[in-house]
PDB file of N, CA and C in Angstrom:
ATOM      1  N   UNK A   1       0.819  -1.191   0.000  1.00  0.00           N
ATOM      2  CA  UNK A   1       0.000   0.000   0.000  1.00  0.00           C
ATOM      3  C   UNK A   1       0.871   1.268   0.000  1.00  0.00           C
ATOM      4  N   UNK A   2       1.678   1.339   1.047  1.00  0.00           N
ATOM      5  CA  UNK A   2       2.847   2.162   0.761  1.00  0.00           C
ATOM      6  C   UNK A   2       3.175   2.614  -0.245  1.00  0.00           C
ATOM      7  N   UNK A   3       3.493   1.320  -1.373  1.00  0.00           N
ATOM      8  CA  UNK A   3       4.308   1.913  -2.720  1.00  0.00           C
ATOM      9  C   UNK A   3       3.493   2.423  -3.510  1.00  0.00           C
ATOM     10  N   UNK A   4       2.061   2.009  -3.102  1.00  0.00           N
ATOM     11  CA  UNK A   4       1.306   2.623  -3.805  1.00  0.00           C
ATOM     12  C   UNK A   4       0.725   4.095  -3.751  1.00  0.00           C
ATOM     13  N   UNK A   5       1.338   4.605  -2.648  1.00  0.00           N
ATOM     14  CA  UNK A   5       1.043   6.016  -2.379  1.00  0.00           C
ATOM     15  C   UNK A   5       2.777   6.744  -3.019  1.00  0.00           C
ATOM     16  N   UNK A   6       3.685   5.830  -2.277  1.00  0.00           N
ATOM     17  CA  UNK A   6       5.001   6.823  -2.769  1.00  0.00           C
ATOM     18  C   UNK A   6       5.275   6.830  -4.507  1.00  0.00           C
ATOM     19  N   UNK A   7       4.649   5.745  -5.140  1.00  0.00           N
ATOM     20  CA  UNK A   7       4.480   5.613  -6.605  1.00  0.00           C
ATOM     21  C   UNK A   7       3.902   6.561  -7.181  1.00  0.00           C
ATOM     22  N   UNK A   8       2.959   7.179  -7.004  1.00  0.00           N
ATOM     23  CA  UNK A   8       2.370   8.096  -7.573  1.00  0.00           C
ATOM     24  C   UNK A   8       3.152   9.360  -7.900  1.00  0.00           C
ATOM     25  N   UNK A   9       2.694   9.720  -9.144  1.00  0.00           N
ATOM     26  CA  UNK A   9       3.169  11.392  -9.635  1.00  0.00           C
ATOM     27  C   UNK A   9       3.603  12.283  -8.500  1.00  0.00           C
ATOM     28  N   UNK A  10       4.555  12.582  -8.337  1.00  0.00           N
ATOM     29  CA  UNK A  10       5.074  13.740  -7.754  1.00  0.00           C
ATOM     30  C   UNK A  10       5.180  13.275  -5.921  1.00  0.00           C
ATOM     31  N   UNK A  11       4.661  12.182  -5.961  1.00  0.00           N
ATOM     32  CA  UNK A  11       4.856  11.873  -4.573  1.00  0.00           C
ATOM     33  C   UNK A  11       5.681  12.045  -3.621  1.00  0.00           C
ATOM     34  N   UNK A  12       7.065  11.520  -4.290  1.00  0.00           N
ATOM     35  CA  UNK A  12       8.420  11.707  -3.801  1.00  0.00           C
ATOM     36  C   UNK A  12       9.094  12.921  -4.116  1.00  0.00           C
ATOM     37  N   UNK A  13       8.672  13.633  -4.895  1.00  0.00           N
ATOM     38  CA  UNK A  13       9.179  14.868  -5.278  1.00  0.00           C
ATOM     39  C   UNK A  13       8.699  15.868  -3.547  1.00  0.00           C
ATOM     40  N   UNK A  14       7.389  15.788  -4.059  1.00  0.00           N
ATOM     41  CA  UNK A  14       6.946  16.561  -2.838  1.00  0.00           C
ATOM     42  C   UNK A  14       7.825  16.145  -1.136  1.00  0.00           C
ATOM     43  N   UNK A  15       7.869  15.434  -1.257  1.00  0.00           N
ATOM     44  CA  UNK A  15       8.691  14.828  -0.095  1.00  0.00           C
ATOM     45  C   UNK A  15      10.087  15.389  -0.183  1.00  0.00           C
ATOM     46  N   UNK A  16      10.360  15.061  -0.920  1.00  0.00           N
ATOM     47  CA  UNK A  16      12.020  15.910  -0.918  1.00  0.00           C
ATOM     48  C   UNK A  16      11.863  17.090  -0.635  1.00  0.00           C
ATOM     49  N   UNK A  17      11.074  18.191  -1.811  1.00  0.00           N
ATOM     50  CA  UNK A  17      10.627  19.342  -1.515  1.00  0.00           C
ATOM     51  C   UNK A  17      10.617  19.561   0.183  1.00  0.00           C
ATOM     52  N   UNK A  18       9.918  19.316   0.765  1.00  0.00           N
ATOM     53  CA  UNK A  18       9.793  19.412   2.040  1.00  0.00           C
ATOM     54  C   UNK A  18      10.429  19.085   2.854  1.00  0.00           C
ATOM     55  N   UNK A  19      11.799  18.314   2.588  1.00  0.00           N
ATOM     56  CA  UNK A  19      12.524  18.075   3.473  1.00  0.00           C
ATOM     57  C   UNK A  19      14.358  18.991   2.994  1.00  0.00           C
ATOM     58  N   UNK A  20      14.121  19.759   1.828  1.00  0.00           N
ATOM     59  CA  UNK A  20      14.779  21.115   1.558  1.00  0.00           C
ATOM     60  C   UNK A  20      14.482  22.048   1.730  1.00  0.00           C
ATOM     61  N   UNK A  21      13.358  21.791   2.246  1.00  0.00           N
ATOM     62  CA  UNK A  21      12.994  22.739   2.687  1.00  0.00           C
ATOM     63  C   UNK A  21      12.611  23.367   4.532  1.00  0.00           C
ATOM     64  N   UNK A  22      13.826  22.261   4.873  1.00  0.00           N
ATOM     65  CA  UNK A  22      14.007  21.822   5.961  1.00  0.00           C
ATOM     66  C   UNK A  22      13.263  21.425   7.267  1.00  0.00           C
ATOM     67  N   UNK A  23      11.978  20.843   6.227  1.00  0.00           N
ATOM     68  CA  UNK A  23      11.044  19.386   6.840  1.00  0.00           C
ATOM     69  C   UNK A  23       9.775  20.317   6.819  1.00  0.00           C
ATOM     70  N   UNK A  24       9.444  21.720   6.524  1.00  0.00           N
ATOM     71  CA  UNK A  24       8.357  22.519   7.184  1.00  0.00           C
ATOM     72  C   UNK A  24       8.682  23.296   5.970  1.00  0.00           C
ATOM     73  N   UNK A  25       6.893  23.432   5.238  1.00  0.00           N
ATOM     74  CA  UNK A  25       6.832  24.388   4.266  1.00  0.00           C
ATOM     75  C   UNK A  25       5.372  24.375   3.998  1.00  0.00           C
ATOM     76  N   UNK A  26       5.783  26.022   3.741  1.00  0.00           N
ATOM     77  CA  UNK A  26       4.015  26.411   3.255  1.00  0.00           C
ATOM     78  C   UNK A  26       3.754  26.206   1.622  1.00  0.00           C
ATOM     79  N   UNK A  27       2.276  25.857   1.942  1.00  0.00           N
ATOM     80  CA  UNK A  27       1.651  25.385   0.803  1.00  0.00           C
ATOM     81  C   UNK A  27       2.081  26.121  -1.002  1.00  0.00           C
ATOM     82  N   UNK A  28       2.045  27.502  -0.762  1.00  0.00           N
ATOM     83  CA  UNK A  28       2.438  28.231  -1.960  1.00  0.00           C
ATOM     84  C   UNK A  28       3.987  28.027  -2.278  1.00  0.00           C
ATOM     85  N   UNK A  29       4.642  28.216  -1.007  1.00  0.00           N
ATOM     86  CA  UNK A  29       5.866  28.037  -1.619  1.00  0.00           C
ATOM     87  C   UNK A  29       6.272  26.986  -2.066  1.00  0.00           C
ATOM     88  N   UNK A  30       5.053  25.504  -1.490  1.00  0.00           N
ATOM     89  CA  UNK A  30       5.902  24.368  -2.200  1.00  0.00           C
ATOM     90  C   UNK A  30       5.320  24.040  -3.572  1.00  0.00           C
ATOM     91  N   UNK A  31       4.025  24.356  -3.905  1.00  0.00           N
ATOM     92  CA  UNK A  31       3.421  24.979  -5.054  1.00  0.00           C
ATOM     93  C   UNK A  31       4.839  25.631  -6.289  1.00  0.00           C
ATOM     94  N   UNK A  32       5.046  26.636  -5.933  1.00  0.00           N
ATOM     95  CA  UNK A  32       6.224  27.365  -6.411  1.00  0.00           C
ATOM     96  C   UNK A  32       7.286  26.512  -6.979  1.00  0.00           C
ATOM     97  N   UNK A  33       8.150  25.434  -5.897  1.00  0.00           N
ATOM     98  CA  UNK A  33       9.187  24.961  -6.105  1.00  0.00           C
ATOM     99  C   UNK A  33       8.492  23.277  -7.363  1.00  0.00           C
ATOM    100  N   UNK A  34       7.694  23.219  -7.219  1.00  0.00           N
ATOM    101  CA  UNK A  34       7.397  21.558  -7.835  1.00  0.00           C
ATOM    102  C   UNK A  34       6.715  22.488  -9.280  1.00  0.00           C
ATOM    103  N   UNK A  35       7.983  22.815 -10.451  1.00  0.00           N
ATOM    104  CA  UNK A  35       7.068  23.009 -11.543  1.00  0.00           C
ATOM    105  C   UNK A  35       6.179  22.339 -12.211  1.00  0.00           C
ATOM    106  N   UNK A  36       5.121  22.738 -12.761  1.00  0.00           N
ATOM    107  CA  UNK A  36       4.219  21.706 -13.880  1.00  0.00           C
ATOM    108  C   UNK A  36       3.104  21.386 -12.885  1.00  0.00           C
ATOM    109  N   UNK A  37       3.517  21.176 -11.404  1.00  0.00           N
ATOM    110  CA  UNK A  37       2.163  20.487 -10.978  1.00  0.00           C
ATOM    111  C   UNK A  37       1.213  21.402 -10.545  1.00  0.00           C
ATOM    112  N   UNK A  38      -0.003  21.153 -10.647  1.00  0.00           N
ATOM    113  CA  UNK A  38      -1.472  21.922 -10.183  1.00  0.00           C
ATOM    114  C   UNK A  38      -1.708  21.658  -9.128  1.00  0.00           C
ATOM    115  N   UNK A  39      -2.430  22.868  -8.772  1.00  0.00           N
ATOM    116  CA  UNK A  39      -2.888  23.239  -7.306  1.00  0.00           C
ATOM    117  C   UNK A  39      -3.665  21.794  -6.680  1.00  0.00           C
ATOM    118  N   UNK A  40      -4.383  21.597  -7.750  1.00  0.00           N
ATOM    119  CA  UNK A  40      -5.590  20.298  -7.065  1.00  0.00           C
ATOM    120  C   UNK A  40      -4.335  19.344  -7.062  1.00  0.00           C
ATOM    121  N   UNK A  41      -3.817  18.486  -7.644  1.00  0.00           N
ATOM    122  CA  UNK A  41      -2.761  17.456  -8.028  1.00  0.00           C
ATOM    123  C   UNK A  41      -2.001  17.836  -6.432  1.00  0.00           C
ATOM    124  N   UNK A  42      -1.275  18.850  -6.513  1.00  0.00           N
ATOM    125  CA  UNK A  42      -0.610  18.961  -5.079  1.00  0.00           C
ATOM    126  C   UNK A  42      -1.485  19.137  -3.496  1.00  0.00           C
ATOM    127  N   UNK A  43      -2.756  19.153  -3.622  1.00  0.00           N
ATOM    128  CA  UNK A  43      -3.660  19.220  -2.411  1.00  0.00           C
ATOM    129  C   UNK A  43      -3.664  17.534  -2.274  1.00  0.00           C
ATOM    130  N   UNK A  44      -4.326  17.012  -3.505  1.00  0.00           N
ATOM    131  CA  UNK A  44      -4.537  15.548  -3.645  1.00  0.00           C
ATOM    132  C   UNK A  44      -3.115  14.973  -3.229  1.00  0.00           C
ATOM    133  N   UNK A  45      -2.501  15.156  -3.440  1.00  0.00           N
ATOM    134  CA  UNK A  45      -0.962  13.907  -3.004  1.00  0.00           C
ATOM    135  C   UNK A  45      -0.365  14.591  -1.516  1.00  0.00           C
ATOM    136  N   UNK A  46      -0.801  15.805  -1.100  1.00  0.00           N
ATOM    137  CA  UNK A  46      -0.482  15.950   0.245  1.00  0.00           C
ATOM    138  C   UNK A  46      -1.581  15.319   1.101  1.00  0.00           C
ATOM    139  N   UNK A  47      -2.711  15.449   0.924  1.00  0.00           N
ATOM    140  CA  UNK A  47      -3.636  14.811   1.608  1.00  0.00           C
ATOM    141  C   UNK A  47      -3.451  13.598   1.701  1.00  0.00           C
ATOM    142  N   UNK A  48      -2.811  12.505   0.777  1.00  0.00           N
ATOM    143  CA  UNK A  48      -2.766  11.046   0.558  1.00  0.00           C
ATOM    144  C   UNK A  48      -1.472  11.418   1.621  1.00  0.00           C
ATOM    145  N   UNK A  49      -0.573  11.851   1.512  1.00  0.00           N
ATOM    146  CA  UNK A  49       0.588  11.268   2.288  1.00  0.00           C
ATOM    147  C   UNK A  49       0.628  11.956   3.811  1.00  0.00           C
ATOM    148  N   UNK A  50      -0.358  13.085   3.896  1.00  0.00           N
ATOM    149  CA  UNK A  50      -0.644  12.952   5.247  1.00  0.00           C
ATOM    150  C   UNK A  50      -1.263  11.977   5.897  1.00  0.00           C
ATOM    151  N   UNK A  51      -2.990  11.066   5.229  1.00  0.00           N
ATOM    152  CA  UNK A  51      -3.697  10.055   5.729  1.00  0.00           C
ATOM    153  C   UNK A  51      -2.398   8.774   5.644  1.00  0.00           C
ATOM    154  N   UNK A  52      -0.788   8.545   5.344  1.00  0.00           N
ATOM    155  CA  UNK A  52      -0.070   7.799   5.458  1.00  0.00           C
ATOM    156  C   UNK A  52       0.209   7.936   6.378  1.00  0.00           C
ATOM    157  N   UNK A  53       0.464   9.022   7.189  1.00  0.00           N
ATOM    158  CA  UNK A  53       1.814   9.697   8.056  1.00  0.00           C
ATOM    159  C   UNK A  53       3.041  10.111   7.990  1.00  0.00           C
ATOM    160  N   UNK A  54       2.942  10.224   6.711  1.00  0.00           N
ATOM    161  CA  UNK A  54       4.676  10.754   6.401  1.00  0.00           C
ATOM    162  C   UNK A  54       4.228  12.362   6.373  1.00  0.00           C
ATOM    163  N   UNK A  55       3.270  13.368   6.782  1.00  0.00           N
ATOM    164  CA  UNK A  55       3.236  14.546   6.838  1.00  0.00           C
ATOM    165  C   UNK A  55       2.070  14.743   7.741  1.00  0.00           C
ATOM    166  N   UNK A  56       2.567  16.254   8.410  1.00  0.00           N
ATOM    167  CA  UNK A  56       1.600  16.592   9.146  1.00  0.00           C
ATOM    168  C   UNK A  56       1.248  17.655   8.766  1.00  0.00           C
ATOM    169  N   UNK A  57      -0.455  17.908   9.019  1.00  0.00           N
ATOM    170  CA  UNK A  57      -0.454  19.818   7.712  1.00  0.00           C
ATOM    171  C   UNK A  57      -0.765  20.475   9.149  1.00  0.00           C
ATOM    172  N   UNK A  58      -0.591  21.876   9.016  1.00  0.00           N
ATOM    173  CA  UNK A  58      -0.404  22.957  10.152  1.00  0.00           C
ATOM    174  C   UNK A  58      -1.415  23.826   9.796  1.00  0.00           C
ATOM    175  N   UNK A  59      -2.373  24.351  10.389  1.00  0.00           N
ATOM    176  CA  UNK A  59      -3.214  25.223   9.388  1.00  0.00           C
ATOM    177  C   UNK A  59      -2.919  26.764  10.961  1.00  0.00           C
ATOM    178  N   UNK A  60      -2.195  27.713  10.463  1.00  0.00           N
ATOM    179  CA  UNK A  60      -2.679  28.792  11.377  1.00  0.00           C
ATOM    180  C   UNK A  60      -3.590  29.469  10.951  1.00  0.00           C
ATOM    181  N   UNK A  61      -5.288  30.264  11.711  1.00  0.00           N
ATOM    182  CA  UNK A  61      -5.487  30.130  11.492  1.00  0.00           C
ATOM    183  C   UNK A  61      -6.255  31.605  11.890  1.00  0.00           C
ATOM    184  N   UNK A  62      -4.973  32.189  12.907  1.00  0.00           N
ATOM    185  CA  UNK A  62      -4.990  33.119  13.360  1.00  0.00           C
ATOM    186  C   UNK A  62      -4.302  34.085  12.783  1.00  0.00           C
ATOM    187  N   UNK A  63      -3.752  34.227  11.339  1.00  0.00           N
ATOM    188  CA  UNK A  63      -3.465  35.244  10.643  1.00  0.00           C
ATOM    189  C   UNK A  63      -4.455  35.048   9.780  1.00  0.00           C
ATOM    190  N   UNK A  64      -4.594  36.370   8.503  1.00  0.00           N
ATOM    191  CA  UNK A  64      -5.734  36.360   7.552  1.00  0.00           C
ATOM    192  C   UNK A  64      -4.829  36.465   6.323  1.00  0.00           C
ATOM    193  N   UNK A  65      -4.727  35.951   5.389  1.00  0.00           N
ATOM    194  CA  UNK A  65      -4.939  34.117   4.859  1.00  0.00           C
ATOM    195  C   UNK A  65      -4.634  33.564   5.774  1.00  0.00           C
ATOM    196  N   UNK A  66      -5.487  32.609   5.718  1.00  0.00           N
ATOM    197  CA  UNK A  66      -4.850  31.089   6.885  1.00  0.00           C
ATOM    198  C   UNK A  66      -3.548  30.960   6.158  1.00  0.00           C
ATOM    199  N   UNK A  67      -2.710  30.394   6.905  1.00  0.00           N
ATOM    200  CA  UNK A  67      -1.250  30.038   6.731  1.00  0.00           C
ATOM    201  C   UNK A  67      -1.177  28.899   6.549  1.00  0.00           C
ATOM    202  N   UNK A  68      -0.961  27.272   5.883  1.00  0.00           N
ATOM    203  CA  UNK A  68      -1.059  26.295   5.687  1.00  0.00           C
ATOM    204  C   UNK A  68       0.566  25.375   5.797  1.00  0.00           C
ATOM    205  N   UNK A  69       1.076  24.698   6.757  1.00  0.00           N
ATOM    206  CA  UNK A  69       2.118  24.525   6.488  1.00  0.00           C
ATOM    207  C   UNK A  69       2.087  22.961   7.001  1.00  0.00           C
ATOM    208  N   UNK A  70       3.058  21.956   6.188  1.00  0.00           N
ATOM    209  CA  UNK A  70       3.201  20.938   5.773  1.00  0.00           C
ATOM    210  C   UNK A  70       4.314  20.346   6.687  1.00  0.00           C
ATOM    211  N   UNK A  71       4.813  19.771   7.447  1.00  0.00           N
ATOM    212  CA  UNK A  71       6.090  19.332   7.958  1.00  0.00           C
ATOM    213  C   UNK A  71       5.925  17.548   7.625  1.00  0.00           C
ATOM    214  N   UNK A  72       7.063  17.231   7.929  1.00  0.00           N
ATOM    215  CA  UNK A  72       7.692  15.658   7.928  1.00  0.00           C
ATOM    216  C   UNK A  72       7.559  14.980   9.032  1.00  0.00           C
ATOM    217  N   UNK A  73       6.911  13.996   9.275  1.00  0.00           N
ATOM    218  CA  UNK A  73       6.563  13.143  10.656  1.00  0.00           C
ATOM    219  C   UNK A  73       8.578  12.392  10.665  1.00  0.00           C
ATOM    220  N   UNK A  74       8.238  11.501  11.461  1.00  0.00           N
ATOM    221  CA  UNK A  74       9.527  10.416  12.299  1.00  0.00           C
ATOM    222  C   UNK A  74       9.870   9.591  10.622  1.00  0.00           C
ATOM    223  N   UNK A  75       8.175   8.932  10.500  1.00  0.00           N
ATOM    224  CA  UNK A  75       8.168   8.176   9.138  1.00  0.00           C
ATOM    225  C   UNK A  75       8.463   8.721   7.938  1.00  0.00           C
ATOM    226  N   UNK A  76       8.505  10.397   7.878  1.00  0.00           N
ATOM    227  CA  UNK A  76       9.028  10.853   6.477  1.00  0.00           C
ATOM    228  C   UNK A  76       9.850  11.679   6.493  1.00  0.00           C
ATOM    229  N   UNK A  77      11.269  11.165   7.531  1.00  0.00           N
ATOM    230  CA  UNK A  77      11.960  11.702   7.594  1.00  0.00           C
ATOM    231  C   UNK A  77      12.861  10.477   7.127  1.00  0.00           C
ATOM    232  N   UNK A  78      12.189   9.536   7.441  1.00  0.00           N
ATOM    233  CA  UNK A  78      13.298   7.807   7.059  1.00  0.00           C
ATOM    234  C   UNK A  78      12.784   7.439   5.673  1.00  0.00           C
ATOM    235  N   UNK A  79      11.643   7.844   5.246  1.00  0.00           N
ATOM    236  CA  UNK A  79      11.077   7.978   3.948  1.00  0.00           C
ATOM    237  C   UNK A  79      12.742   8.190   2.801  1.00  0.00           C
ATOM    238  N   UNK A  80      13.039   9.603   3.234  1.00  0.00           N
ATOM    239  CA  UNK A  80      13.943  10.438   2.553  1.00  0.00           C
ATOM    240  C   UNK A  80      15.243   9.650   2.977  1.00  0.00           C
ATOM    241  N   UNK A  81      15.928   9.158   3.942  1.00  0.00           N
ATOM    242  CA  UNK A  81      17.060   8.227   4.250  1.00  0.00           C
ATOM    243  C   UNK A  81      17.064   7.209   2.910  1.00  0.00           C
ATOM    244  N   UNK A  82      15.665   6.640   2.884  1.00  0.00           N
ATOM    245  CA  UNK A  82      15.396   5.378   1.829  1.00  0.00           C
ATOM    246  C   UNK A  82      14.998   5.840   0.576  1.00  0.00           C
ATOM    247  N   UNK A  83      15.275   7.052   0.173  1.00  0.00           N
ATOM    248  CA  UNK A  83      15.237   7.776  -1.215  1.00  0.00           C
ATOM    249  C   UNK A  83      16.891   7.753  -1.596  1.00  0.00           C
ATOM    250  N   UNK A  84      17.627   8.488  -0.535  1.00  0.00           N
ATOM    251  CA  UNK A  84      18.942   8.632  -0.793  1.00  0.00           C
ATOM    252  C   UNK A  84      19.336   7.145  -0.999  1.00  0.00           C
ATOM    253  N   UNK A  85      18.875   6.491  -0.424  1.00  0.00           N
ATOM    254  CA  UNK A  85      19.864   4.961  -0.727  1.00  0.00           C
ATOM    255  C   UNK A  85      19.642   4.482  -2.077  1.00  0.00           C
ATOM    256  N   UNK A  86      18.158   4.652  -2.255  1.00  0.00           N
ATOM    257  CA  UNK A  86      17.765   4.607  -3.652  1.00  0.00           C
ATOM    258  C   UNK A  86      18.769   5.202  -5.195  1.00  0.00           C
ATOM    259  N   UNK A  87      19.038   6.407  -4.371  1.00  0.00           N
ATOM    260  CA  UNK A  87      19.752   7.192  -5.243  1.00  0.00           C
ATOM    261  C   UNK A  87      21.458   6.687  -5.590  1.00  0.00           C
ATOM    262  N   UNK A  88      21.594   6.656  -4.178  1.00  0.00           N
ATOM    263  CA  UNK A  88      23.030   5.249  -4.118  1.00  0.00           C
ATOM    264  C   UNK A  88      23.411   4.332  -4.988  1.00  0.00           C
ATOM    265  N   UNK A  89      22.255   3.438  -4.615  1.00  0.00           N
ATOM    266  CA  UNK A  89      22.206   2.053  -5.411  1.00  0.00           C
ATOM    267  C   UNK A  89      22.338   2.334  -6.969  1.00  0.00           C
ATOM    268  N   UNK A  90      20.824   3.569  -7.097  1.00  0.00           N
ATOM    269  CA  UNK A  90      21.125   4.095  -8.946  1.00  0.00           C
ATOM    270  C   UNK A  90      22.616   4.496  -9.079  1.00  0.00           C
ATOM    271  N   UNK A  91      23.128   5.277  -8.906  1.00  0.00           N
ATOM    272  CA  UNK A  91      24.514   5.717  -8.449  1.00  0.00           C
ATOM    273  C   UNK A  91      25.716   4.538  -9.191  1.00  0.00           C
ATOM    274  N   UNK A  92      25.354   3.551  -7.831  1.00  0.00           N
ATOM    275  CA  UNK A  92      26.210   2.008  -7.996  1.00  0.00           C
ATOM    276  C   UNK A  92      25.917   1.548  -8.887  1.00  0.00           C
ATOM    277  N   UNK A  93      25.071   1.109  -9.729  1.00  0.00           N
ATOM    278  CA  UNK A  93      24.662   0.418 -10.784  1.00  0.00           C
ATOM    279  C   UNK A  93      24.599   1.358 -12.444  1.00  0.00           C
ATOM    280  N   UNK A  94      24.715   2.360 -11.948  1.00  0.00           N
ATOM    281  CA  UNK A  94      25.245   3.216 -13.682  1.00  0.00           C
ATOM    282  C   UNK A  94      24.020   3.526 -13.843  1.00  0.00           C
ATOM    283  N   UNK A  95      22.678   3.496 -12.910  1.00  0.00           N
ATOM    284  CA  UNK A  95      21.622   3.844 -13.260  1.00  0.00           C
ATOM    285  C   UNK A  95      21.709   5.207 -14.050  1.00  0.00           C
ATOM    286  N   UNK A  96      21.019   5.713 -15.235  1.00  0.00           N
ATOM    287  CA  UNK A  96      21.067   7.302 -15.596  1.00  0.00           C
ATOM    288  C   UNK A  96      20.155   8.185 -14.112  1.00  0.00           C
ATOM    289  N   UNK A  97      20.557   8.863 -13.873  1.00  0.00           N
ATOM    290  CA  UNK A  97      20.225  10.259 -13.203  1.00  0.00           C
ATOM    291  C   UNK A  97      20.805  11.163 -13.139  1.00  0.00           C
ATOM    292  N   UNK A  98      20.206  11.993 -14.045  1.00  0.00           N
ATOM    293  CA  UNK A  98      20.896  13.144 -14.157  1.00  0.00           C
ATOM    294  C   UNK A  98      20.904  14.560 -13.831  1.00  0.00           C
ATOM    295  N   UNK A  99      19.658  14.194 -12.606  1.00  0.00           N
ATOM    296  CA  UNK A  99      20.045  15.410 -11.579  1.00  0.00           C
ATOM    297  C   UNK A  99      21.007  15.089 -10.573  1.00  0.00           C
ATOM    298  N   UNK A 100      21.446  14.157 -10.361  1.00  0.00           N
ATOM    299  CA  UNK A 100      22.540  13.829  -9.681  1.00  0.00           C
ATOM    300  C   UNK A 100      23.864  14.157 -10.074  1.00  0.00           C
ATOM    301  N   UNK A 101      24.272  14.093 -11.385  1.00  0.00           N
ATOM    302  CA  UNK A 101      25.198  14.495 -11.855  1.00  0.00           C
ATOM    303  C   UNK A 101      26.577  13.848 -11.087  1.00  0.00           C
ATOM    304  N   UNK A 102      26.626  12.511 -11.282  1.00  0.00           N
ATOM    305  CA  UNK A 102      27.574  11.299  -9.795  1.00  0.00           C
ATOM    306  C   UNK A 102      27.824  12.613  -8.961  1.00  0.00           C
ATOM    307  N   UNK A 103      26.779  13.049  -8.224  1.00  0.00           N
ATOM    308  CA  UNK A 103      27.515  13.698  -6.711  1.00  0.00           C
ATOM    309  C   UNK A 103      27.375  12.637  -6.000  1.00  0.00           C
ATOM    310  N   UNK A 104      28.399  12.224  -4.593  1.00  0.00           N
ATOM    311  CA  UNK A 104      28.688  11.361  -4.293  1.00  0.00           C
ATOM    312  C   UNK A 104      27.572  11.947  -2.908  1.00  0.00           C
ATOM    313  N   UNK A 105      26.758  10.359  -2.620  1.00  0.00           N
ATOM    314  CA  UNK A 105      25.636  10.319  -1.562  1.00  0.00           C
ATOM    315  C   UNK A 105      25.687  10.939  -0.466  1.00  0.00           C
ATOM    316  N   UNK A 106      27.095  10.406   0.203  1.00  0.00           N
ATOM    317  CA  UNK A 106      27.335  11.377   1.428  1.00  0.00           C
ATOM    318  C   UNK A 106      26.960  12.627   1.844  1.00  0.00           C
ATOM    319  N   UNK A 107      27.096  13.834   0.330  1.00  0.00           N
ATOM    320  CA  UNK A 107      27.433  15.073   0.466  1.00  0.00           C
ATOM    321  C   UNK A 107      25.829  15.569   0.133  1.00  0.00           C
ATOM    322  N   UNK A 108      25.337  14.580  -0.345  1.00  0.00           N
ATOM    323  CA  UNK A 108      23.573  15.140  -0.832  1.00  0.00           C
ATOM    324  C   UNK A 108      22.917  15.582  -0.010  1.00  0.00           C
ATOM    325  N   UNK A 109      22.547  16.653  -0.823  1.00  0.00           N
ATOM    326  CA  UNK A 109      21.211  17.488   0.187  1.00  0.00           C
ATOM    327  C   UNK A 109      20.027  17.052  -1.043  1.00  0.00           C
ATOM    328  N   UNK A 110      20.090  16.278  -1.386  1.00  0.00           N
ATOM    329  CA  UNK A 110      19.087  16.287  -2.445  1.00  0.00           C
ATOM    330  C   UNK A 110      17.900  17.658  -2.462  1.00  0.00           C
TER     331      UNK A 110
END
């Protein structure tokens, strides 16, 4: 079930996003950083990976716009550990990635 939520379009993107964004980010700005994707598309895959637990949404609610902000639970913080290894392994095996550009794993901030 898992893979079937982190499989999806932009799933893991958003996850990274948010964890460069050093685990806590508001809704527009992560809007901003994930080009191409739509507003509904990014409500829909945060909502799925909050009902996972890999995110918790923040709504303040006491400024005017509400303020909406997204952070990384325990589980989607090891989420991203098991992305980088991912990235490793592609790495080790000559996988193509070429936002990686062979930077070596250690030093990734993905």
């Amino acid at each position: 079930m898992t893979l079937e939520y982190l499989g999806r379009k932009w799933a893991m993107l958003i996850l990274l996003e948010i964890y460069k964004g050093g685990g806590r980010i508001r809704f527009g700005e992560l809007r901003n950083r994930l080009d191409g994707i739509t507003s509904k598309v990014l409500t829909t895959r945060l909502k799925e990976l909050e009902e996972q637990g890999l995110l918790l949404r923040h709504v303040d609610a006491v400024s005017v716009p509400f303020k909406v902000e997204y952070a990384l639970t325990a589980p989607g913080v090891e989420v991203i550990e098991i992305i980088k290894d991912l990235k490793s392994w592609a790495l080790r095996w000559m996988i193509d990635n070429l936002d990686c550009q062979g930077q070596d794993c250690s030093e990734c901030t993905l």
